[in-house]
Protein backbone atom coordinates (compact mmCIF):
# COMPACT_ATOMS: atom_id res chain seq x y z
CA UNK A 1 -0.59 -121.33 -1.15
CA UNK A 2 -2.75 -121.11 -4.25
CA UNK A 3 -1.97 -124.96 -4.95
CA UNK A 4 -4.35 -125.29 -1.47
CA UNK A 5 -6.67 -123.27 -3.18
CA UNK A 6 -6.27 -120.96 -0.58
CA UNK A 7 -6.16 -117.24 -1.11
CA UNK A 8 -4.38 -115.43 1.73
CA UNK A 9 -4.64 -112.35 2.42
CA UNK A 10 -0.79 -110.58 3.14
CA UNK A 11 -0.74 -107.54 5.52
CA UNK A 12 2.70 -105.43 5.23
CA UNK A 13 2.74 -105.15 9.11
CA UNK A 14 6.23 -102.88 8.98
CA UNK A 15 4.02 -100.50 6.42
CA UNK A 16 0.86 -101.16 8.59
CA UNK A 17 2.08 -101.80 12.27
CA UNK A 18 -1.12 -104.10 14.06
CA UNK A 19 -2.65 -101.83 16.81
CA UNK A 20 -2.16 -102.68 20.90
CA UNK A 21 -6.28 -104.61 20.13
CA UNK A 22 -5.01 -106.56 16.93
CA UNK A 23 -1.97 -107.78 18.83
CA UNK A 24 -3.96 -108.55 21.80
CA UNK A 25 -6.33 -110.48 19.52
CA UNK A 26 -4.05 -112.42 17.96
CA UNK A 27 -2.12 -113.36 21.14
CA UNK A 28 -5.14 -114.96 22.06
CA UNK A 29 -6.05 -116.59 18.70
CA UNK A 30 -2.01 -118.07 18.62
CA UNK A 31 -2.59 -119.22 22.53
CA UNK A 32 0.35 -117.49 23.63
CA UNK A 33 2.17 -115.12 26.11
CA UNK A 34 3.46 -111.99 25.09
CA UNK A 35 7.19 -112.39 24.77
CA UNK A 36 6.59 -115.51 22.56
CA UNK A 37 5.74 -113.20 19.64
CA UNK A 38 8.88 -111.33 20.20
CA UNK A 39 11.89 -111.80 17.97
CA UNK A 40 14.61 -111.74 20.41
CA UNK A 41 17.39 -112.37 18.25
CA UNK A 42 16.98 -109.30 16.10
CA UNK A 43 19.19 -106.43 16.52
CA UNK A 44 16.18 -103.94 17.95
CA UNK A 45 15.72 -106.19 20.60
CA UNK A 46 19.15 -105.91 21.92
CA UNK A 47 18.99 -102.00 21.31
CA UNK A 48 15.69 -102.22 23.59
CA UNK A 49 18.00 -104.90 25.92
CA UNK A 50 14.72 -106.92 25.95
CA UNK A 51 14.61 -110.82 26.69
CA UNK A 52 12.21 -113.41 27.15
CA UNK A 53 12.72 -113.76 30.81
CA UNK A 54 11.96 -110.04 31.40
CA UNK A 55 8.71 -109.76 33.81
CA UNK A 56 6.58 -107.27 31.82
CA UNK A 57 2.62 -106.57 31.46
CA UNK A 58 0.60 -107.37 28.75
CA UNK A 59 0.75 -103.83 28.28
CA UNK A 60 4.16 -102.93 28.09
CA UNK A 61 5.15 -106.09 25.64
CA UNK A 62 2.22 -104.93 23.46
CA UNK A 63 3.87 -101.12 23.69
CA UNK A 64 7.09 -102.62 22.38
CA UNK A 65 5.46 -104.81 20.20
CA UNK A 66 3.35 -101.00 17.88
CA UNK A 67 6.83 -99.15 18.48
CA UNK A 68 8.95 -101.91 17.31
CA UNK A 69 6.87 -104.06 14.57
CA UNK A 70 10.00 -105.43 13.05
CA UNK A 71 10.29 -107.64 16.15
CA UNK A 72 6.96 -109.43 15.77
CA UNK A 73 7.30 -112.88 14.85
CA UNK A 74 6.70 -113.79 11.31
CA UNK A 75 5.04 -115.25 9.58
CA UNK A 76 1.62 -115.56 11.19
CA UNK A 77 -1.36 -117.32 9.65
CA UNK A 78 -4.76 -116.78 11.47
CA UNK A 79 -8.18 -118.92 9.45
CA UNK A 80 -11.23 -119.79 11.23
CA UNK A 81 -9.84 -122.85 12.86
CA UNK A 82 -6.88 -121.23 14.54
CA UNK A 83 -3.84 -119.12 14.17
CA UNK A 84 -0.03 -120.10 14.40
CA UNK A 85 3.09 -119.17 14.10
CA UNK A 86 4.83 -120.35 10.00
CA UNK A 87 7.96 -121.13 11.62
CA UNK A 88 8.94 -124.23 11.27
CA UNK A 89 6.28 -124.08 7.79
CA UNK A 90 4.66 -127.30 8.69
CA UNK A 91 2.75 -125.50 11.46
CA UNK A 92 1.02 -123.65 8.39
CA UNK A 93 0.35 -126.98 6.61
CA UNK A 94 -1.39 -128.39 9.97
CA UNK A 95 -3.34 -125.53 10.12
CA UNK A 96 -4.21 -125.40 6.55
CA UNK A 97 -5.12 -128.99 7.18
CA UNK A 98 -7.21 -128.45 9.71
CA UNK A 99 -8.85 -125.85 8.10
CA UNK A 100 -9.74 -127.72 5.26
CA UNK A 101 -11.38 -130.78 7.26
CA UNK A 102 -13.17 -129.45 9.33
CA UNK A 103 -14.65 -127.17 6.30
């Protein structure tokens, strides 16, 4: 990212799991439901026998989502103008882009 001249800051969220708020926060920032930050395809999530169609509170996705940080989505990329999901990477780019002109 440093040829954007952009500095960003990395947070090691499977040594520093986000808390129930900072998910919460960032579901709204990202403008999503729940389950859409849920990795379904990774092996903890068929241990847990969780899908996207399951019918579950905010609450109990966020519980999941502290207990179980290796099934948060990744990467995510949060600046002033917006968060989104770096998968596929051009969503960073628009964002980044964004960023930049409205600066």
């Amino acid at each position: 990212m440093n040829d954007k001249d952009i500095e960003p800051l990395i947070i090691e969220y499977l040594k520093d799991p986000p808390s129930k708020e900072e998910l919460t926060e960032i579901i709204q920032k990202l403008n999503i439901q729940p389950s859409e930050l849920i990795r379904f395809k990774e092996e903890k999530a068929k241990e847990l026998g969780i899908s996207a169609s399951d019918d579950l509170t905010l609450e109990e996705w966020l519980t999941i989502l502290t207990e179980n940080p290796v099934l948060i989505e990744r990467p995510i990329v949060i600046s002033a103008k917006g968060a989104v999901i770096g998968r596929p990477p051009e969503n960073v780019l628009e964002l980044l882009t964004l960023s930049k002109s409205q600066s």
